[in-house]
PDB file of N, CA and C in Angstrom:
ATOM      1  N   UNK A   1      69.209   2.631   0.634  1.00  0.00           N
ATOM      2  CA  UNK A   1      68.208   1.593   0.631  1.00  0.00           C
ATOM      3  C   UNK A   1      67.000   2.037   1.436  1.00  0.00           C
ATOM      4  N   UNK A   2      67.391   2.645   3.034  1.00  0.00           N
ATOM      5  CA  UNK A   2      66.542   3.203   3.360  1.00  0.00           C
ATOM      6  C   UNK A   2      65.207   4.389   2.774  1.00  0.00           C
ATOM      7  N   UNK A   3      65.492   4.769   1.964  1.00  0.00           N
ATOM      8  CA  UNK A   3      65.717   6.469   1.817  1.00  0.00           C
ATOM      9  C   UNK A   3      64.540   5.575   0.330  1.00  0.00           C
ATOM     10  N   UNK A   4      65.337   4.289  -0.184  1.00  0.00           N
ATOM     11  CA  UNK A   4      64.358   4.185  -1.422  1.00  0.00           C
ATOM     12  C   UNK A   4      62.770   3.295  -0.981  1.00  0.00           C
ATOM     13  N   UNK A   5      63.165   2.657   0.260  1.00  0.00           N
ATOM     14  CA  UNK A   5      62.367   2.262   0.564  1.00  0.00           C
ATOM     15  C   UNK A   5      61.237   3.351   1.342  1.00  0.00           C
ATOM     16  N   UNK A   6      61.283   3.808   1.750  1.00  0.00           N
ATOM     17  CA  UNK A   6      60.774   5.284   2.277  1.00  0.00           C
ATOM     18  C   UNK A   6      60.038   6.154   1.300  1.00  0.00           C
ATOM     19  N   UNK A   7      60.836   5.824   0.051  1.00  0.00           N
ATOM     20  CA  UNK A   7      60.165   6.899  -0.933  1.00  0.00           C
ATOM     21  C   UNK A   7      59.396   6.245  -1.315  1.00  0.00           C
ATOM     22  N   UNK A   8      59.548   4.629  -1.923  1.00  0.00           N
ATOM     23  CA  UNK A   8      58.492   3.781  -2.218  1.00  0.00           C
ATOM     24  C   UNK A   8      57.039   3.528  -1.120  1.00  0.00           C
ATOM     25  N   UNK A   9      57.037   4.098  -0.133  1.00  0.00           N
ATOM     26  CA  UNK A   9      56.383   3.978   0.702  1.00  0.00           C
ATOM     27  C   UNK A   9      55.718   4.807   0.962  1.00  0.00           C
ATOM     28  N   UNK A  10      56.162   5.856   0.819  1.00  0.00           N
ATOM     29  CA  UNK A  10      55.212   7.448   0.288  1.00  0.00           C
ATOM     30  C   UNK A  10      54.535   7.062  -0.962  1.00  0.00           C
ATOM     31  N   UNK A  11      54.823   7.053  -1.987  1.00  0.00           N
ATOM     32  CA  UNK A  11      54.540   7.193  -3.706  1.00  0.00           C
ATOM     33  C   UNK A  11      53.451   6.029  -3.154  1.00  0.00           C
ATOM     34  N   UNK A  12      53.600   4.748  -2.300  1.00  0.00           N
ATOM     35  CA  UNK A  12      51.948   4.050  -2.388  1.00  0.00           C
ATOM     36  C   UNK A  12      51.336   4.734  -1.287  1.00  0.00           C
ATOM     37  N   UNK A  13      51.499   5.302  -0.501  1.00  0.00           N
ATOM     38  CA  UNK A  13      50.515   5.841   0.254  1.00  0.00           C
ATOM     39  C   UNK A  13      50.038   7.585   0.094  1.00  0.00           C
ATOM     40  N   UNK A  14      50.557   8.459  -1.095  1.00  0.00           N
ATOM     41  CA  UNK A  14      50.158   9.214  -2.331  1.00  0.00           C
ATOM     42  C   UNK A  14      49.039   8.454  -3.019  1.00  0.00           C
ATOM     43  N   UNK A  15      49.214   7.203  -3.201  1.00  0.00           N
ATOM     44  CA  UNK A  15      48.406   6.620  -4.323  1.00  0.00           C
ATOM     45  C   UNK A  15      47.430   6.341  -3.637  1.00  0.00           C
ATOM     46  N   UNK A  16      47.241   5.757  -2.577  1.00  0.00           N
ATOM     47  CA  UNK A  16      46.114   5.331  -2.209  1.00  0.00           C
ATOM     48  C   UNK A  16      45.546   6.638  -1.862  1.00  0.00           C
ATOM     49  N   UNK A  17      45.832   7.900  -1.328  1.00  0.00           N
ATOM     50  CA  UNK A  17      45.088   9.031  -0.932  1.00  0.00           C
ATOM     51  C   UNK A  17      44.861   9.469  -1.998  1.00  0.00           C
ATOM     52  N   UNK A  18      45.659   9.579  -3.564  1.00  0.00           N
ATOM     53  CA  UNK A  18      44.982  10.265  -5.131  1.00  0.00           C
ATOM     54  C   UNK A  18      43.890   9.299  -5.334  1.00  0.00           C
ATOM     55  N   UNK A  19      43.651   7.746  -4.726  1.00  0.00           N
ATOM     56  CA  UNK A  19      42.378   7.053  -4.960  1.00  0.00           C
ATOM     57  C   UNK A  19      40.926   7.432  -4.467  1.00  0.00           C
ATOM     58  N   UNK A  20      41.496   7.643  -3.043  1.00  0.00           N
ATOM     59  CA  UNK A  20      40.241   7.732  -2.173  1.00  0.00           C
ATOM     60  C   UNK A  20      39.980   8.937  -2.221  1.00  0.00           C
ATOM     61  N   UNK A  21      40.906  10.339  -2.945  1.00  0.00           N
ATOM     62  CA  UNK A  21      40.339  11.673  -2.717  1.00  0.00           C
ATOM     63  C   UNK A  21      39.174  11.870  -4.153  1.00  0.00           C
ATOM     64  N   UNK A  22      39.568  10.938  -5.252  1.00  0.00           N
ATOM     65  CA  UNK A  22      39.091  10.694  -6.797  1.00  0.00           C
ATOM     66  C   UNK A  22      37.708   9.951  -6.739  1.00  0.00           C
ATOM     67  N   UNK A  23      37.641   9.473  -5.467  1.00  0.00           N
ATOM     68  CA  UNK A  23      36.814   8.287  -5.239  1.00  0.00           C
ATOM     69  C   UNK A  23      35.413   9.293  -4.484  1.00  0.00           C
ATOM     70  N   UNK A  24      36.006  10.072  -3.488  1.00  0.00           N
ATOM     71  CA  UNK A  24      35.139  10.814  -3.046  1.00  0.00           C
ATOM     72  C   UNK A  24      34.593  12.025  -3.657  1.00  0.00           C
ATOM     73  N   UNK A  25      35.489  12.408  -4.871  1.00  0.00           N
ATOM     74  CA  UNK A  25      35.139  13.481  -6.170  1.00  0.00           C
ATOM     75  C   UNK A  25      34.099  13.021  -6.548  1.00  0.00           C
ATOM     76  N   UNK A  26      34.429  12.035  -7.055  1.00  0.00           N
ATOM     77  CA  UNK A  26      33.544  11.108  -8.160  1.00  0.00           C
ATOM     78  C   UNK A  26      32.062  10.970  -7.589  1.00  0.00           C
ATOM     79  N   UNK A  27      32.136  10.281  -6.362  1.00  0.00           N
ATOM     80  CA  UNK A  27      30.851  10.499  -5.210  1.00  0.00           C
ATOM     81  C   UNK A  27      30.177  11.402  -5.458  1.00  0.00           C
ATOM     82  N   UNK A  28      30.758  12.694  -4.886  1.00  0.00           N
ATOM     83  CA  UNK A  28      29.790  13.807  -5.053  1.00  0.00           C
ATOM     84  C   UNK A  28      29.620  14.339  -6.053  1.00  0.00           C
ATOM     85  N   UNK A  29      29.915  14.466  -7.270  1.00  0.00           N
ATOM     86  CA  UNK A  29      30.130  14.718  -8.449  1.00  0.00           C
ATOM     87  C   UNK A  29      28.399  13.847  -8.554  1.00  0.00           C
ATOM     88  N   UNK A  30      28.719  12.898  -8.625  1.00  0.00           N
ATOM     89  CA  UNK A  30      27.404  11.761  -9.150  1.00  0.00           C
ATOM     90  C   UNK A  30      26.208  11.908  -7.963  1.00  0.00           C
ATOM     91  N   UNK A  31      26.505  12.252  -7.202  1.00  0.00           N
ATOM     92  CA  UNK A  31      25.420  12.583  -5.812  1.00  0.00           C
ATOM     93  C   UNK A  31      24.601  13.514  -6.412  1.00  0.00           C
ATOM     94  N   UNK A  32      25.176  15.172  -6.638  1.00  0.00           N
ATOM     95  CA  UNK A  32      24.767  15.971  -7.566  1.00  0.00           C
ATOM     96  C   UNK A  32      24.259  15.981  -8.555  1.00  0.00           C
ATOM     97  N   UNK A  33      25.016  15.332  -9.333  1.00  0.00           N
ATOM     98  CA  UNK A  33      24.060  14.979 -10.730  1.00  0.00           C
ATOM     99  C   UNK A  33      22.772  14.297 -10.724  1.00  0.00           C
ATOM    100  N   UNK A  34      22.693  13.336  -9.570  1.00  0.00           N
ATOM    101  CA  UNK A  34      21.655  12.301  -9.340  1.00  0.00           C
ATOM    102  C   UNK A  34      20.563  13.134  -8.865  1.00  0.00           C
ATOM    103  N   UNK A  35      20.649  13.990  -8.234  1.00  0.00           N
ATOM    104  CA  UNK A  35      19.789  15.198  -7.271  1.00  0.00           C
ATOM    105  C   UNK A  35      19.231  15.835  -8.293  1.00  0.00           C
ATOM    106  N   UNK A  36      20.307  16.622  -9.113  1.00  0.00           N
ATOM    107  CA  UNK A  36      19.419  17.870 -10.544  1.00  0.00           C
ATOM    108  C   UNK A  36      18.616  17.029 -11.304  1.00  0.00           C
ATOM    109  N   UNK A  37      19.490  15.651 -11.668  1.00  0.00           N
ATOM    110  CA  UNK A  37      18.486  15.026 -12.835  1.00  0.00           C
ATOM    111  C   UNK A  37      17.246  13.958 -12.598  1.00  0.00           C
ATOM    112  N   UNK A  38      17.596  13.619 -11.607  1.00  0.00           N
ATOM    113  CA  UNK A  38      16.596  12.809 -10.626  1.00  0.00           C
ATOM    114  C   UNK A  38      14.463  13.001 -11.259  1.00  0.00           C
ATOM    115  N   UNK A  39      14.515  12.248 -11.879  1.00  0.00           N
ATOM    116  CA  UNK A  39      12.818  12.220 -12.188  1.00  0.00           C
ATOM    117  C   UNK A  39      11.821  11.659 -11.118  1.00  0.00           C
ATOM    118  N   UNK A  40      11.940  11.037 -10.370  1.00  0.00           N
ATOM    119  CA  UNK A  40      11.421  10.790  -9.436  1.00  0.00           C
ATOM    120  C   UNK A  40      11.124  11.936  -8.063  1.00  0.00           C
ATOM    121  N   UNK A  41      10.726  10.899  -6.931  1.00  0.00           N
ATOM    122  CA  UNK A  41      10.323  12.003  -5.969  1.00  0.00           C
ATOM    123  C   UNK A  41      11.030  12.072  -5.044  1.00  0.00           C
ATOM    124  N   UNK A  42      11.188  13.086  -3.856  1.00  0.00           N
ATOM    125  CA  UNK A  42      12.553  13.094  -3.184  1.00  0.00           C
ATOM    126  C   UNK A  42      12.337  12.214  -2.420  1.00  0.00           C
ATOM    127  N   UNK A  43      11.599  11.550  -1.509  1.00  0.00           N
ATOM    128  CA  UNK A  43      11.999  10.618  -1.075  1.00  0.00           C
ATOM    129  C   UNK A  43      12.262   9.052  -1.752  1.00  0.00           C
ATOM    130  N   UNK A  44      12.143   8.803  -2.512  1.00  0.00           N
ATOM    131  CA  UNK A  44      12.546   7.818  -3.507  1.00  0.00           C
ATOM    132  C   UNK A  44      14.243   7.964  -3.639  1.00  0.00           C
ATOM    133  N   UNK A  45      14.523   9.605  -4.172  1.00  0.00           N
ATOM    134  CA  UNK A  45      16.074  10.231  -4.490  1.00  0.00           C
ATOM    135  C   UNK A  45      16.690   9.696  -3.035  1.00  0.00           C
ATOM    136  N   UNK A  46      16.097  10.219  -2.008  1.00  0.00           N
ATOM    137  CA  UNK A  46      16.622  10.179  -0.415  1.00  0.00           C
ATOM    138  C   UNK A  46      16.813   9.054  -0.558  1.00  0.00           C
ATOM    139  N   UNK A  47      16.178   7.762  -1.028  1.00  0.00           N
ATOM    140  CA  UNK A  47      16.487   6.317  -0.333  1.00  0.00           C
ATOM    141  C   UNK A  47      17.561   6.256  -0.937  1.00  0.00           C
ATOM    142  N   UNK A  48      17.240   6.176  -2.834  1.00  0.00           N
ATOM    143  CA  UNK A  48      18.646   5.987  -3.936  1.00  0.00           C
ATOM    144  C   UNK A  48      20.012   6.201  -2.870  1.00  0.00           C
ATOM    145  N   UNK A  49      19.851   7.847  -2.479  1.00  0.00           N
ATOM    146  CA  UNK A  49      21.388   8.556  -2.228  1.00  0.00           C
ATOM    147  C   UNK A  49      21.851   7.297  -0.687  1.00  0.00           C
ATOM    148  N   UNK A  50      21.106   6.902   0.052  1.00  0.00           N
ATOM    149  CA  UNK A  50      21.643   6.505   1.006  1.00  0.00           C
ATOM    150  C   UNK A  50      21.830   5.056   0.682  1.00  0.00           C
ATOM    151  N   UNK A  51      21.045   4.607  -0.211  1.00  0.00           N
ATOM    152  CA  UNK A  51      21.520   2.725  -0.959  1.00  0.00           C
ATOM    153  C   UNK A  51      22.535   2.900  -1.304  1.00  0.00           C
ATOM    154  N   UNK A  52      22.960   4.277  -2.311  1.00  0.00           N
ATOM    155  CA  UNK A  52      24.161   4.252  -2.700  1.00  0.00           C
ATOM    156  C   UNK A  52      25.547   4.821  -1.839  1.00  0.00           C
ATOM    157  N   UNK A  53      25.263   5.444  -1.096  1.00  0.00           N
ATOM    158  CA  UNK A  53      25.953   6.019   0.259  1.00  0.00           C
ATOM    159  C   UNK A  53      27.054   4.905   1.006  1.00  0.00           C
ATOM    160  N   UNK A  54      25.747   3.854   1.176  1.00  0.00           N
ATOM    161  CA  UNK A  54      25.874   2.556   1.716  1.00  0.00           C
ATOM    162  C   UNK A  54      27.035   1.495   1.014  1.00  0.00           C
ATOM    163  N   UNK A  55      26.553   1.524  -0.364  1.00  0.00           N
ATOM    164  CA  UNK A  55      27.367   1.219  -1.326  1.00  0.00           C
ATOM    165  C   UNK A  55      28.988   1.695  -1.404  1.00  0.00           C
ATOM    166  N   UNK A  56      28.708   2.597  -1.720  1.00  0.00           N
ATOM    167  CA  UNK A  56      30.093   3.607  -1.641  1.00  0.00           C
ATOM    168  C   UNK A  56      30.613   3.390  -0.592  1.00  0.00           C
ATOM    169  N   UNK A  57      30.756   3.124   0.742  1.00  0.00           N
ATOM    170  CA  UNK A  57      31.196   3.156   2.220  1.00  0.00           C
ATOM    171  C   UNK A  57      31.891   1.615   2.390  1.00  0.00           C
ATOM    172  N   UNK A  58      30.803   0.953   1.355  1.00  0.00           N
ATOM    173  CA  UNK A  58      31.864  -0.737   1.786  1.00  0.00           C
ATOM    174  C   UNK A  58      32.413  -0.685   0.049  1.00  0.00           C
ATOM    175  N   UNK A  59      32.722  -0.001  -0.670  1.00  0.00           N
ATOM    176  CA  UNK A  59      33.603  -0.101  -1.602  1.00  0.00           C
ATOM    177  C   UNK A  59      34.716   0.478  -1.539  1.00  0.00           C
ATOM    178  N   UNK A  60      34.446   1.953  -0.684  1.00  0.00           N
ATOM    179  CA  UNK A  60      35.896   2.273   0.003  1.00  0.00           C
ATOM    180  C   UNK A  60      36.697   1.796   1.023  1.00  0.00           C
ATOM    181  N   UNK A  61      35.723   0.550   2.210  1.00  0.00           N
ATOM    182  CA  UNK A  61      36.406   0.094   3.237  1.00  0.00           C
ATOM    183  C   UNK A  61      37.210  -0.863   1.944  1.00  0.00           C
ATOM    184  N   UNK A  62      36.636  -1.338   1.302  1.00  0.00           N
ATOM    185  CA  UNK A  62      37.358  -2.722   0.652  1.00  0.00           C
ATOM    186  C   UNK A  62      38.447  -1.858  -0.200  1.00  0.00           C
ATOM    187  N   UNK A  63      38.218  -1.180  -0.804  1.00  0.00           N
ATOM    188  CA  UNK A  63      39.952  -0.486  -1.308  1.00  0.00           C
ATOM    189  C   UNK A  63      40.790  -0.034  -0.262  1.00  0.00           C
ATOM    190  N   UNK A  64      40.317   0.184   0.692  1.00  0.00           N
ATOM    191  CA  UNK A  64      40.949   0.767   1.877  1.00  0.00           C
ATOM    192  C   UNK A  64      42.284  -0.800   2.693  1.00  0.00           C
ATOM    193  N   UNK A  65      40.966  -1.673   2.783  1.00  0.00           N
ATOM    194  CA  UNK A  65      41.411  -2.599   3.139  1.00  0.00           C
ATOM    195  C   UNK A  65      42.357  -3.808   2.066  1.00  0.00           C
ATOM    196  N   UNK A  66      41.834  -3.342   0.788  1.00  0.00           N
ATOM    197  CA  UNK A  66      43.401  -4.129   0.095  1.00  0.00           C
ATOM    198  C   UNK A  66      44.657  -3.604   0.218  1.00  0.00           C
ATOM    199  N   UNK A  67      44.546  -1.776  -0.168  1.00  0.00           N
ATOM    200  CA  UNK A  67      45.219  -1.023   0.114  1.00  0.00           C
ATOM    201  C   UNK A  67      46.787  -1.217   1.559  1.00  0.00           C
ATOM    202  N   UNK A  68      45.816  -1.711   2.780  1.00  0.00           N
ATOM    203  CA  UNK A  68      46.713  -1.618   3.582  1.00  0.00           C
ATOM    204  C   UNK A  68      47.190  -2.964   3.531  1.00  0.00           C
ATOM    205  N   UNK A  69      46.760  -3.696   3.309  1.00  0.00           N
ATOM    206  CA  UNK A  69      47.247  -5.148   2.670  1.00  0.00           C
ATOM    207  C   UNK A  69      48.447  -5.277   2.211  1.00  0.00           C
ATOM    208  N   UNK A  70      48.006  -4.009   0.912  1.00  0.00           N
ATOM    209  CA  UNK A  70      49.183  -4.120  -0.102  1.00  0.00           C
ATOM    210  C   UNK A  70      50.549  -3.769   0.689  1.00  0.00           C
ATOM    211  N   UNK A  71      50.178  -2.558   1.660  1.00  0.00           N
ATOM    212  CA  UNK A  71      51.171  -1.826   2.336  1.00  0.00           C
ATOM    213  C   UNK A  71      51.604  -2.948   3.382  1.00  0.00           C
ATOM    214  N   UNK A  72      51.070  -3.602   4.258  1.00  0.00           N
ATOM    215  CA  UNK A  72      51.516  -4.579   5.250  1.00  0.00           C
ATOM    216  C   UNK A  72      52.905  -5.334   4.303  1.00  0.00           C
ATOM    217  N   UNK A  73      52.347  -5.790   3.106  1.00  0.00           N
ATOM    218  CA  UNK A  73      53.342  -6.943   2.196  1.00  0.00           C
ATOM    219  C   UNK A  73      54.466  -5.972   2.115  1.00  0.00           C
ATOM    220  N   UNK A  74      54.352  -5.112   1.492  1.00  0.00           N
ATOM    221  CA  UNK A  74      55.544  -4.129   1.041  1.00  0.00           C
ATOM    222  C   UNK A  74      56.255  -4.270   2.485  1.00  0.00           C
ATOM    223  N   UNK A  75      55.910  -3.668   3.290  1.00  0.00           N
ATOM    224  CA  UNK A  75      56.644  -3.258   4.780  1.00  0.00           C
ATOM    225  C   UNK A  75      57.298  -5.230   4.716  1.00  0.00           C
ATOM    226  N   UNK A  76      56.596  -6.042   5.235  1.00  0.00           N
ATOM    227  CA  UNK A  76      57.321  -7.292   5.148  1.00  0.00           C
ATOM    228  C   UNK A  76      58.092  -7.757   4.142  1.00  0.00           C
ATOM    229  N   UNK A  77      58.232  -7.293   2.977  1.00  0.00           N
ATOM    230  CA  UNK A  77      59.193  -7.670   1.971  1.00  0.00           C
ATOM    231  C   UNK A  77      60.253  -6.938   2.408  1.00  0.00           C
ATOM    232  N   UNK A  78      60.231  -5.228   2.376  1.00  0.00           N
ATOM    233  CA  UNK A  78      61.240  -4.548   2.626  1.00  0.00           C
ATOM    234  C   UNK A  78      62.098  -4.904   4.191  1.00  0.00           C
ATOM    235  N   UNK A  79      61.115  -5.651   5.571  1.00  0.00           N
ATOM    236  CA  UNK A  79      61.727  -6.004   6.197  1.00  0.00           C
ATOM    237  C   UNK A  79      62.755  -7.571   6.265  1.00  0.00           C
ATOM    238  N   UNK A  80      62.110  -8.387   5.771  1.00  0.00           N
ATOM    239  CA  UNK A  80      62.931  -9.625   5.279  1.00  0.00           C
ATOM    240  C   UNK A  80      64.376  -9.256   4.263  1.00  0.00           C
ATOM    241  N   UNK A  81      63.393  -8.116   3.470  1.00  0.00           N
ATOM    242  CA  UNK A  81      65.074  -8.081   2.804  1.00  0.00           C
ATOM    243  C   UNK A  81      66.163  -7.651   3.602  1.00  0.00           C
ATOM    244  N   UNK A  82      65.833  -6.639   4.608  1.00  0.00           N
ATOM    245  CA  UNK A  82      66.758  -6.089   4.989  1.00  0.00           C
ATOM    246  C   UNK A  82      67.650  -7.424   6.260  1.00  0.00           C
ATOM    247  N   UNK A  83      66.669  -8.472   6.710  1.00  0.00           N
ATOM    248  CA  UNK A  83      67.297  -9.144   7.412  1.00  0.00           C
ATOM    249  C   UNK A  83      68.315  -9.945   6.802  1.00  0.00           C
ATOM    250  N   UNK A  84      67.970 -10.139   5.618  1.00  0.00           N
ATOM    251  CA  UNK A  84      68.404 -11.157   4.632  1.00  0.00           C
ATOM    252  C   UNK A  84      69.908 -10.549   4.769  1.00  0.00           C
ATOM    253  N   UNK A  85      70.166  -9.571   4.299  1.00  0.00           N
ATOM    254  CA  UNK A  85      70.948  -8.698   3.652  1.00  0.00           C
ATOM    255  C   UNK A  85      72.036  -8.442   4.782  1.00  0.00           C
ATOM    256  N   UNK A  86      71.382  -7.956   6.178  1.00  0.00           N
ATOM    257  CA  UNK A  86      72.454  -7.815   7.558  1.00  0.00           C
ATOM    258  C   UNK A  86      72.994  -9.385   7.706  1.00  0.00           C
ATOM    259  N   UNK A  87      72.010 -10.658   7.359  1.00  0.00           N
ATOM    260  CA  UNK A  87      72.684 -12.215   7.835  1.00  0.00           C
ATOM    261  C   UNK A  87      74.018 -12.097   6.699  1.00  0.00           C
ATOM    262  N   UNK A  88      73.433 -11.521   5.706  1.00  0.00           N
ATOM    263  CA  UNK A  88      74.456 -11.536   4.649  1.00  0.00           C
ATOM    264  C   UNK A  88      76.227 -10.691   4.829  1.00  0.00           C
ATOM    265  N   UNK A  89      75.713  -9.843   5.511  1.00  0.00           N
ATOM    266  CA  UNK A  89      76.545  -8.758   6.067  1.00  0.00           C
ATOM    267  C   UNK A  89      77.992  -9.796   6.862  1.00  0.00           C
ATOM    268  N   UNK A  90      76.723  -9.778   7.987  1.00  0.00           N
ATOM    269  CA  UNK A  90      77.215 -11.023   8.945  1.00  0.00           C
ATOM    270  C   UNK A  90      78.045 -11.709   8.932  1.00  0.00           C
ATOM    271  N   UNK A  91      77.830 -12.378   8.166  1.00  0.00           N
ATOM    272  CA  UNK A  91      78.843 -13.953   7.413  1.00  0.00           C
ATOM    273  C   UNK A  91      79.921 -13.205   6.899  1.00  0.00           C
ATOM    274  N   UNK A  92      79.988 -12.152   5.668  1.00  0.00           N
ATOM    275  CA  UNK A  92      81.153 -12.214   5.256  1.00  0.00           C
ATOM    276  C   UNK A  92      82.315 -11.392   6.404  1.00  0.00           C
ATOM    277  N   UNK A  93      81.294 -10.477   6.976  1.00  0.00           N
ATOM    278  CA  UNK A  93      82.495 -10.131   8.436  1.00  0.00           C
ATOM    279  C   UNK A  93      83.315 -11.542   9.344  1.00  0.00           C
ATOM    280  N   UNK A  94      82.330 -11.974   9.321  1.00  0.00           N
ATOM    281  CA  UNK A  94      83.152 -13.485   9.590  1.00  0.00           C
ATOM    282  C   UNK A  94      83.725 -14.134   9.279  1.00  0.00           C
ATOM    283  N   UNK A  95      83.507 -14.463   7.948  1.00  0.00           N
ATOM    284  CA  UNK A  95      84.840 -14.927   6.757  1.00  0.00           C
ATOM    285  C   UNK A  95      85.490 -13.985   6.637  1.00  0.00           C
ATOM    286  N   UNK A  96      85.583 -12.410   6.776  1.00  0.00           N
ATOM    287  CA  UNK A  96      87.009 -11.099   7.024  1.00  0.00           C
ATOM    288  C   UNK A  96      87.433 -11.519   8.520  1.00  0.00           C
ATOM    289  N   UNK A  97      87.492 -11.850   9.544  1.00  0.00           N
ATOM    290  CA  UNK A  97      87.661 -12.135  10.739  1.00  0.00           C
ATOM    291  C   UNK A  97      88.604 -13.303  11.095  1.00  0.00           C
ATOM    292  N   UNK A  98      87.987 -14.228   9.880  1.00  0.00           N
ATOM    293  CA  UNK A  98      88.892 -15.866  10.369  1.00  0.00           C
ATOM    294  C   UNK A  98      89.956 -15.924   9.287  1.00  0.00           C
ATOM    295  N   UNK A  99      89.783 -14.895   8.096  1.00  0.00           N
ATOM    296  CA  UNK A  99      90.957 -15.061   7.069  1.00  0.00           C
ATOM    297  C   UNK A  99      92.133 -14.093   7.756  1.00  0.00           C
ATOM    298  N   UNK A 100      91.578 -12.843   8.286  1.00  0.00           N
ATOM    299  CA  UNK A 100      92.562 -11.788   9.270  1.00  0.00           C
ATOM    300  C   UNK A 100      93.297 -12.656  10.127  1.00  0.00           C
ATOM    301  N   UNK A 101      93.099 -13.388  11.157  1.00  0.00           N
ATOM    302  CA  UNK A 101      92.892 -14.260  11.918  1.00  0.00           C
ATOM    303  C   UNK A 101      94.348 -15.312  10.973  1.00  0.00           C
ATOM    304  N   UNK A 102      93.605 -15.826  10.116  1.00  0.00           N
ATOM    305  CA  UNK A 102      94.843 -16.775   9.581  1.00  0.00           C
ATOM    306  C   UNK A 102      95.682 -16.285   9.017  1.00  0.00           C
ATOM    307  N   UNK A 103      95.783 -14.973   8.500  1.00  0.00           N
ATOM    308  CA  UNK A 103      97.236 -13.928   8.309  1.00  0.00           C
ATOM    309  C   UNK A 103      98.038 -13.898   9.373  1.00  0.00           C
ATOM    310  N   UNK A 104      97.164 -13.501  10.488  1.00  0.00           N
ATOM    311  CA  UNK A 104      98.111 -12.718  12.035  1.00  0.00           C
ATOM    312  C   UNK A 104      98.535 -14.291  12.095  1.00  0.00           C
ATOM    313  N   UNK A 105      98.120 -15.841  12.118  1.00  0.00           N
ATOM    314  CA  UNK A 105      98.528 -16.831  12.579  1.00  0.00           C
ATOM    315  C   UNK A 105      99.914 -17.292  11.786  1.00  0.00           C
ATOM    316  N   UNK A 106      99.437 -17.209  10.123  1.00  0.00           N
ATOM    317  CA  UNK A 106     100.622 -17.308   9.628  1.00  0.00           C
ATOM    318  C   UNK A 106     101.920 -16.394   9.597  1.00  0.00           C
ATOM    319  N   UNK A 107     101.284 -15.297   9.825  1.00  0.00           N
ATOM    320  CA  UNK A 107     102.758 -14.280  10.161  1.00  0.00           C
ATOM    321  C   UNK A 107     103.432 -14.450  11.670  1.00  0.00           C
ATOM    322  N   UNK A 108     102.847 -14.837  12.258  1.00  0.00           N
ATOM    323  CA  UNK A 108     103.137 -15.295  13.813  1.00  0.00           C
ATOM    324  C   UNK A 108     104.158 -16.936  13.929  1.00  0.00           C
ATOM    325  N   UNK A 109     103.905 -17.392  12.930  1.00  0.00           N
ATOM    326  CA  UNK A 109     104.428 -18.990  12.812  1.00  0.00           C
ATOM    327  C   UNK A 109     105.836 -18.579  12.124  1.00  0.00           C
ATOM    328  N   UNK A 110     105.458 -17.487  11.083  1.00  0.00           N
ATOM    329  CA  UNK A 110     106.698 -16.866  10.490  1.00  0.00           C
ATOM    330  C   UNK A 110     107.782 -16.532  11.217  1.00  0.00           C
ATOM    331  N   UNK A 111     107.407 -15.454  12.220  1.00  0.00           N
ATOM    332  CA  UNK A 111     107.900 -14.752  12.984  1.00  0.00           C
ATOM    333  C   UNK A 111     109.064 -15.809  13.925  1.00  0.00           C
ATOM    334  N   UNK A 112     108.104 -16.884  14.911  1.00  0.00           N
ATOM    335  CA  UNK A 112     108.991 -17.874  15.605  1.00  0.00           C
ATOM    336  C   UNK A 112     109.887 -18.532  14.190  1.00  0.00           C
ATOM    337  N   UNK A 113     109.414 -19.057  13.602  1.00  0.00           N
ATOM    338  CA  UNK A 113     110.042 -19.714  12.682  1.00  0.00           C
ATOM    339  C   UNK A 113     112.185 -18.798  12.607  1.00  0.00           C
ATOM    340  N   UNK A 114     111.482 -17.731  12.147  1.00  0.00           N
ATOM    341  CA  UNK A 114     112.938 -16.851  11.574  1.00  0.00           C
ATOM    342  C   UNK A 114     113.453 -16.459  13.380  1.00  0.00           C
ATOM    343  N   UNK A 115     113.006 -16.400  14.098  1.00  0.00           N
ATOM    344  CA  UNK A 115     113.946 -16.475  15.282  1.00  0.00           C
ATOM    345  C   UNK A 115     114.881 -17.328  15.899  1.00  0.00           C
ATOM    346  N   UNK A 116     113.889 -18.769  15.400  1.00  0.00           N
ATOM    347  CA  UNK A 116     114.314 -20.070  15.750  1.00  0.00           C
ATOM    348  C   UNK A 116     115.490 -20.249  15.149  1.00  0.00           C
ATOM    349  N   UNK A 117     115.397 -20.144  13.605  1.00  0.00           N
ATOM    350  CA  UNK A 117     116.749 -20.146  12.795  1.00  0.00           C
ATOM    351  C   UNK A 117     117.765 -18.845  13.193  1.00  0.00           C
ATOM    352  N   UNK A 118     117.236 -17.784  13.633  1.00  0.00           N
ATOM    353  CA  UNK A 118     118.847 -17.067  14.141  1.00  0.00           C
ATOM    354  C   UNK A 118     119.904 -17.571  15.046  1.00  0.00           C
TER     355      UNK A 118
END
């Protein structure tokens, strides 16, 4: 359980780094392109790149920040379950405990019983 929860926990935090490394491709990829093909004048380009800079910086905090969101929930699901699951544990050791318990009692009642009659 451990071990799947662990792996599930890698594979989203893989995902969110194949996002943000695709995210920052993509960036400069289009930064570049914007620069060669750019008809205007460079400081006009200069403002564009940093409006969009700007842009880009609170579109990655905000994936960033659902991102760990998503991860906070996961971690609290996977921890509730696991409490769920030990209360669950719990109980039936306890119902193995009081049924053990009423074996040793009834074999014990047995026991006087067949002495009494010798």
């Amino acid at each position: 359980m451990i071990n799947e929860n662990q792996e599930s926990e890698n594979h989203n935090n893989h995902n969110i780094l194949g996002i943000l490394a695709g995210l920052l491709i993509g960036s400069l990829a289009g930064a570049v392109t914007m620069l060669l093909l750019a008809p205007q004048s460079g400081e006009e380009t200069r403002m564009q790149i940093q409006e969009k800079g700007i842009e880009l910086r609170e579109q990655t905090a905000g994936i960033m920040e659902n991102a760990m969101a998503q991860v906070r929930l996961d971690k609290n699901k996977i921890t509730m379950g696991g409490r769920r699951k030990a209360k669950e544990l719990l109980q039936h050791g306890q119902a193995l405990v009081v049924e053990q318990l009423e074996r040793v009692s009834d074999a014990a009642q047995a026991g006087k019983k067949a002495i009494q009659s010798s």
